[in-house]
C-alpha atoms as a PDB file:
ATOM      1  CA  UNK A   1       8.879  -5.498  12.204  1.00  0.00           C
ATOM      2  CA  UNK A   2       7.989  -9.099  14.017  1.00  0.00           C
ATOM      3  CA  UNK A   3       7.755 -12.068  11.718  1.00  0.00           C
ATOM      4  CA  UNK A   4       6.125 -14.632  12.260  1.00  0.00           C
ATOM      5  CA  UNK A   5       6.905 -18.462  10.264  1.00  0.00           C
ATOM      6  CA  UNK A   6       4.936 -17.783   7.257  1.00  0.00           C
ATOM      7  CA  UNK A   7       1.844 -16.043   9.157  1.00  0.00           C
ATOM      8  CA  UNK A   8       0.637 -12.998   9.363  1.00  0.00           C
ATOM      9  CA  UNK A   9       2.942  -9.942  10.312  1.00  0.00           C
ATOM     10  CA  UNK A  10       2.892  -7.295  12.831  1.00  0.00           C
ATOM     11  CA  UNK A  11       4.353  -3.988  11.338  1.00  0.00           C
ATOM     12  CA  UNK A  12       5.673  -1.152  14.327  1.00  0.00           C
ATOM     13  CA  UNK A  13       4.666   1.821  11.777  1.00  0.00           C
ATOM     14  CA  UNK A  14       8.274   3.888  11.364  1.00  0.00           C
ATOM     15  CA  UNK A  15      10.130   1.250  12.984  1.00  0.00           C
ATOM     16  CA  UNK A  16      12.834   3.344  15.500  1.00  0.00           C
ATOM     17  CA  UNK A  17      11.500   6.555  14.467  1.00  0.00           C
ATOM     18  CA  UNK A  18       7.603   5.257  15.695  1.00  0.00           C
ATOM     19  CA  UNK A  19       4.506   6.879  15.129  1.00  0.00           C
ATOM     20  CA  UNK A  20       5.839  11.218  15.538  1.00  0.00           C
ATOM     21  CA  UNK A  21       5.892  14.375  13.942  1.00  0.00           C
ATOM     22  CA  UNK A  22       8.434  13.884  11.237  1.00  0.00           C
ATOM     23  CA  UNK A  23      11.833  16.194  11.072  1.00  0.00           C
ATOM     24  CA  UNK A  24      11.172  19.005   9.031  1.00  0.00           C
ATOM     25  CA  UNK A  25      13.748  18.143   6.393  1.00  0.00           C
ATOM     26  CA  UNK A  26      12.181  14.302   6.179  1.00  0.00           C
ATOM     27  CA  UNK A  27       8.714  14.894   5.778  1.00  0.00           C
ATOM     28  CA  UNK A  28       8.388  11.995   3.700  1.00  0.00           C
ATOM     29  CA  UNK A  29       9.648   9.181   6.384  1.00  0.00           C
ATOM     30  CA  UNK A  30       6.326   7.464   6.446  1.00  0.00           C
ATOM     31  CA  UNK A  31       6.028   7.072   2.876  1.00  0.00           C
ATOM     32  CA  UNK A  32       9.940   5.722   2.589  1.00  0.00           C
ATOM     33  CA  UNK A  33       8.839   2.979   5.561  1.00  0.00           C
ATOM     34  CA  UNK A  34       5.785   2.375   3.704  1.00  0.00           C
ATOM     35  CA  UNK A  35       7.776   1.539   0.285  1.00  0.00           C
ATOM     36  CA  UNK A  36       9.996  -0.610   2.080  1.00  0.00           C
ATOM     37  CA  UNK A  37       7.451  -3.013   3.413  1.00  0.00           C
ATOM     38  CA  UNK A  38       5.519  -5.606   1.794  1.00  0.00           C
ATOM     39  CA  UNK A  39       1.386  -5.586   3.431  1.00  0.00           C
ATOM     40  CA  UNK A  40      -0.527  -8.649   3.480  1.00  0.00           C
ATOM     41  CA  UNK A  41      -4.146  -9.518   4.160  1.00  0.00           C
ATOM     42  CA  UNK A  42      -3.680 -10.342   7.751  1.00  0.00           C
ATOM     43  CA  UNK A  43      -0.533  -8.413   8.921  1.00  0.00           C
ATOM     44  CA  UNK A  44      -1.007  -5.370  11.391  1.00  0.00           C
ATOM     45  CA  UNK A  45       0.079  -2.128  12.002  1.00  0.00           C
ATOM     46  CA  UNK A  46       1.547  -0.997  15.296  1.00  0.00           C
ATOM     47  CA  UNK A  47       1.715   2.705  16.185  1.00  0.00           C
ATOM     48  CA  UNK A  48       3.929   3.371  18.877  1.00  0.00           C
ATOM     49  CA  UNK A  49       3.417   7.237  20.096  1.00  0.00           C
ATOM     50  CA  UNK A  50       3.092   9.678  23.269  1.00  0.00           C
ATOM     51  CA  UNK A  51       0.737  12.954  23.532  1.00  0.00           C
ATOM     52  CA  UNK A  52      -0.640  12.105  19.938  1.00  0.00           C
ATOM     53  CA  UNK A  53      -3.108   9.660  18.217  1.00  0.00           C
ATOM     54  CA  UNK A  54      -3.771   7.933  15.501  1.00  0.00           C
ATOM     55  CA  UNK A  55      -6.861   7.623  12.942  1.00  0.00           C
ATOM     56  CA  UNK A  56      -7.878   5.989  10.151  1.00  0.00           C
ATOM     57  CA  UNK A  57      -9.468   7.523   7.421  1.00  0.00           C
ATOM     58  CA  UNK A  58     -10.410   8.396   3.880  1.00  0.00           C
ATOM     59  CA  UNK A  59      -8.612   9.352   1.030  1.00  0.00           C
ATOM     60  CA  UNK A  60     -10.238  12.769   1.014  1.00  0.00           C
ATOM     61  CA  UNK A  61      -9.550  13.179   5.033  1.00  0.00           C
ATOM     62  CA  UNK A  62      -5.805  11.999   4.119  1.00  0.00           C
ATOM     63  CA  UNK A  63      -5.130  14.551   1.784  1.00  0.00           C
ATOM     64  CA  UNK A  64      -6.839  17.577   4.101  1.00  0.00           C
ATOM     65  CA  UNK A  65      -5.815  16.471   6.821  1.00  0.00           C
ATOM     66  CA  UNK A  66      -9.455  16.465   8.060  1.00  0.00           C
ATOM     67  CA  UNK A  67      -9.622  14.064  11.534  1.00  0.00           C
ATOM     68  CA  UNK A  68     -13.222  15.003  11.899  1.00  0.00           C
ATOM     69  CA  UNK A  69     -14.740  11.746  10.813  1.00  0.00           C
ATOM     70  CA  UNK A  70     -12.321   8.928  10.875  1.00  0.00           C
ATOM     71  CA  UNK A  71     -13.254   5.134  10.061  1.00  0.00           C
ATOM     72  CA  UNK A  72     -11.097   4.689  13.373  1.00  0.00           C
ATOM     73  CA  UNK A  73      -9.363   6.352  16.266  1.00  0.00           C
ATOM     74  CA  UNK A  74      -6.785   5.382  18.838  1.00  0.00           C
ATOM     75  CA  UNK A  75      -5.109   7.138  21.788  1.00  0.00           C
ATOM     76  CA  UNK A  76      -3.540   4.971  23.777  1.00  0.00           C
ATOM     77  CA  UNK A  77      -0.119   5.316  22.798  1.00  0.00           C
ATOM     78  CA  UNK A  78       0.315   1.546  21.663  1.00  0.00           C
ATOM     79  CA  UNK A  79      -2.229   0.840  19.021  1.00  0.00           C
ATOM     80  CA  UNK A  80      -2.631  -2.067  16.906  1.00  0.00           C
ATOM     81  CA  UNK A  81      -4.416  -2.150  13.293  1.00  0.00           C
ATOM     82  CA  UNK A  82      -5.519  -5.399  11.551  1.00  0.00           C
ATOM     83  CA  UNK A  83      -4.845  -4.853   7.588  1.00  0.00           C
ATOM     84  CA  UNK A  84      -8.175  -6.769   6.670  1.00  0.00           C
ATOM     85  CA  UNK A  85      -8.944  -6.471   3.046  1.00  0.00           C
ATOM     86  CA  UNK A  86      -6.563  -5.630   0.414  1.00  0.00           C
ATOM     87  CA  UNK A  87      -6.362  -1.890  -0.970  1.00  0.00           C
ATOM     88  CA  UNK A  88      -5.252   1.484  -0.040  1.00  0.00           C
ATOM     89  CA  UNK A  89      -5.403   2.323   3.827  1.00  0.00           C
ATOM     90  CA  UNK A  90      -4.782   5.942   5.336  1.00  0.00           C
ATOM     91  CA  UNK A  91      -3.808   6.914   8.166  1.00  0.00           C
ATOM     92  CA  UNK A  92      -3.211  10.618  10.176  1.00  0.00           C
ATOM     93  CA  UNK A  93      -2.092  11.958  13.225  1.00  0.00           C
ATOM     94  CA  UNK A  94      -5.515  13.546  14.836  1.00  0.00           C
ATOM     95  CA  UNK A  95      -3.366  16.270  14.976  1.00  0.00           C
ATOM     96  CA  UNK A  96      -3.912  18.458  12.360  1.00  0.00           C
ATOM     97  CA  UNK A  97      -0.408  20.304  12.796  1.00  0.00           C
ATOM     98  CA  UNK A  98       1.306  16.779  13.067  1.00  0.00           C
ATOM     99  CA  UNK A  99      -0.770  15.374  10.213  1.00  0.00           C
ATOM    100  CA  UNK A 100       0.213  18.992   7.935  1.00  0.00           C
ATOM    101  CA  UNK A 101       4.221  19.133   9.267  1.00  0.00           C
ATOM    102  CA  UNK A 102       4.001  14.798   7.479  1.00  0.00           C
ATOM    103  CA  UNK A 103       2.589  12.670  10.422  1.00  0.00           C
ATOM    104  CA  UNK A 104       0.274  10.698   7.809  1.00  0.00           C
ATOM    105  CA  UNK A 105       0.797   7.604   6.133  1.00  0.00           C
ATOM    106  CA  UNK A 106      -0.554   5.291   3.653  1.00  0.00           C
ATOM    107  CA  UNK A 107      -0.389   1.912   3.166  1.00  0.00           C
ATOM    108  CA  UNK A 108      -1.057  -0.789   0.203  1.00  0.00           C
ATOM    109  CA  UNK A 109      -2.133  -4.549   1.677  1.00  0.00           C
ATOM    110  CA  UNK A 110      -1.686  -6.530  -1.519  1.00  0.00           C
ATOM    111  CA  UNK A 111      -3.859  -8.659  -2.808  1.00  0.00           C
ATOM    112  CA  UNK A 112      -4.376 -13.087  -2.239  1.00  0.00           C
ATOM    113  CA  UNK A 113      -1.726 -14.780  -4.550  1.00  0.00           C
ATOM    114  CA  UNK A 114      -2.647 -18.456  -4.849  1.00  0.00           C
ATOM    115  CA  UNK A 115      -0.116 -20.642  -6.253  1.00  0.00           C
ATOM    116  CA  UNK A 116      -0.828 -23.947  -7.780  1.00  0.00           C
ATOM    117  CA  UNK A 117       1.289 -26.764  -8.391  1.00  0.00           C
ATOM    118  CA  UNK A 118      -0.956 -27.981 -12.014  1.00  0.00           C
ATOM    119  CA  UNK A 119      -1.259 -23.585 -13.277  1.00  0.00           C
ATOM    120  CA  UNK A 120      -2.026 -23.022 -16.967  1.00  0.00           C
ATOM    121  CA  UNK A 121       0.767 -21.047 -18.886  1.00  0.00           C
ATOM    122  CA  UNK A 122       0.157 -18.340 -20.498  1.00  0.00           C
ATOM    123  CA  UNK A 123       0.503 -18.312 -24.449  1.00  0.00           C
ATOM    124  CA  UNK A 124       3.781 -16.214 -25.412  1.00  0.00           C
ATOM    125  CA  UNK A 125       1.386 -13.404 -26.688  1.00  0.00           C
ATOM    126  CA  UNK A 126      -0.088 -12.941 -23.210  1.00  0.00           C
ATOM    127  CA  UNK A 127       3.297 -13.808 -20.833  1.00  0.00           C
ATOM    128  CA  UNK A 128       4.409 -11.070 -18.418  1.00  0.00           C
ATOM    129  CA  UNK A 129       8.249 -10.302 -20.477  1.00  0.00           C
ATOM    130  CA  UNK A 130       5.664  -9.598 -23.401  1.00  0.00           C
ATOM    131  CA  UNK A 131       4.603  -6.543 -21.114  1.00  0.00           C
ATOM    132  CA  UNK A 132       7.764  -4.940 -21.382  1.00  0.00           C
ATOM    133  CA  UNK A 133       7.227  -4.414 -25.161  1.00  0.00           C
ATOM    134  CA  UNK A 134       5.338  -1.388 -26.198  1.00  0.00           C
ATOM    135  CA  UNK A 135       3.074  -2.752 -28.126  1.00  0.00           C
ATOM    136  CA  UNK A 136       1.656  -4.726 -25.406  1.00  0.00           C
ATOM    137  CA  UNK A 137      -0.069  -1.483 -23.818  1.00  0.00           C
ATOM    138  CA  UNK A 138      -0.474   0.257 -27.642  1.00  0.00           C
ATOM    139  CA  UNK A 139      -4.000   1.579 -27.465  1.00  0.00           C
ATOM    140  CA  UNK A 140      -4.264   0.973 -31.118  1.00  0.00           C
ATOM    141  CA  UNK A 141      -6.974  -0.328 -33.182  1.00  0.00           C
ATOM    142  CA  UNK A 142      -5.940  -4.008 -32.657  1.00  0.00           C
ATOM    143  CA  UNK A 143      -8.522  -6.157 -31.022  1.00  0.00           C
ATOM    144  CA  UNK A 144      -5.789  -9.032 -30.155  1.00  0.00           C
ATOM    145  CA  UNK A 145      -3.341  -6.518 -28.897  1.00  0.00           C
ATOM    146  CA  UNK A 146      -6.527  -4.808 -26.522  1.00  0.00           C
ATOM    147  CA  UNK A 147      -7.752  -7.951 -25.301  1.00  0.00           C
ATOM    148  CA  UNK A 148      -4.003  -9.017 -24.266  1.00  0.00           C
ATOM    149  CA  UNK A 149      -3.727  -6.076 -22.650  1.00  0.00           C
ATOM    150  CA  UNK A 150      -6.680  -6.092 -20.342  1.00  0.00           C
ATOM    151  CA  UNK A 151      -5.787  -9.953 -19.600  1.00  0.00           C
ATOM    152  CA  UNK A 152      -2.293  -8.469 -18.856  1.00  0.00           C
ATOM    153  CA  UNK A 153      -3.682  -5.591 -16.378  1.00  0.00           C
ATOM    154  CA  UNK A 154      -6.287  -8.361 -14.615  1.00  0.00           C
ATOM    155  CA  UNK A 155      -3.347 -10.845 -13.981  1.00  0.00           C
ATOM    156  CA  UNK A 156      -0.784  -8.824 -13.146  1.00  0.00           C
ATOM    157  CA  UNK A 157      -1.980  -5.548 -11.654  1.00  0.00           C
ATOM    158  CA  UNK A 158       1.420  -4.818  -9.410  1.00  0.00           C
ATOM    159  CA  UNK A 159       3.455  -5.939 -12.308  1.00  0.00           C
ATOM    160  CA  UNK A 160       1.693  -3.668 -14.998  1.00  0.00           C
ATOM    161  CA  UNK A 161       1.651  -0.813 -12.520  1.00  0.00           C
ATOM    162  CA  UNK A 162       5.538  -1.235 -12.095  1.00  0.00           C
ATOM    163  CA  UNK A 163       5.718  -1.237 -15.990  1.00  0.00           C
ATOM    164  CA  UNK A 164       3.273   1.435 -16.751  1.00  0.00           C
ATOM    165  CA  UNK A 165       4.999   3.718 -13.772  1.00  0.00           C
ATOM    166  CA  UNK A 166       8.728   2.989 -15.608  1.00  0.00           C
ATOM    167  CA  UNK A 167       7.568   3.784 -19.234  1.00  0.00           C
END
């Protein structure tokens, strides 16, 4: 990875390994660089590769492997890929025996954090350590307990999904 002074990023996609058919014992190196990375609105991807190519596409054409309609293609060997919106983004080999042996790879560009000097807090009910008590995402009758809940999982999406993943 390049970094830049507290602008936008520019990601080479497996680092040393590059953009290649994984090993067939490490199938899951593109997911393990993905995991280890942090995407923001503005960073890009670089895909370093020979004899291959790279494509964007959708979640369907991830999972099958299907390089028959991607959102967009590259060949060139060196190909750069402005993360422009926050979400899920999928990539493939246009391979389909690279994309099948693991050449695929998905990536999660997070969403705009502002941070204010003057921000409200948060009553104690409604603070993210209440999240890590169960009641907090009890899908009981309790209209307090459902309401704090939904705040919960509209202001802190990453941190709910960490806590709902652990429990």
């Amino acid at each position: 990875m390049v970094a830049s002074e507290g602008g936008p990023r520019v990601f080479k996609v497996g680092d040393e390994f590059e953009w290649r058919v994984p090993l067939q014992n490490d199938t899951s190196v593109y997911s393990r660089w993905a995991s280890t990375n942090r995407f923001h609105i503005g960073d890009s991807l670089t895909f370093v590769y020979d004899k291959d190519s790279v494509m964007e596409v959708d979640k369907g054409s991830f999972y099958h492997c299907n390089a028959s309609d991607p959102i967009t293609a590259f060949d060139n060997g060196n190909s750069t890929f402005i993360l422009d919106r926050p979400g899920l983004f999928y990539f493939i080999s246009g391979s389909n025996a690279h994309c099948t042996s693991g050449q695929r790879l998905i990536v999660e560009v997070m969403h705009i954090h502002h941070h204010h000097h003057n921000q409200v807090s948060l009553p104690p009910s409604m603070s993210p350590l209440s999240a890590s008590s169960p009641s907090a995402f009890d899908s009981g009758s309790d209209p307090a307990s459902s309401a704090a809940s939904s705040l919960l999982t509209s202001l802190f999406p990453p941190f709910v999904a960490l806590l709902v993943a652990l429990f």
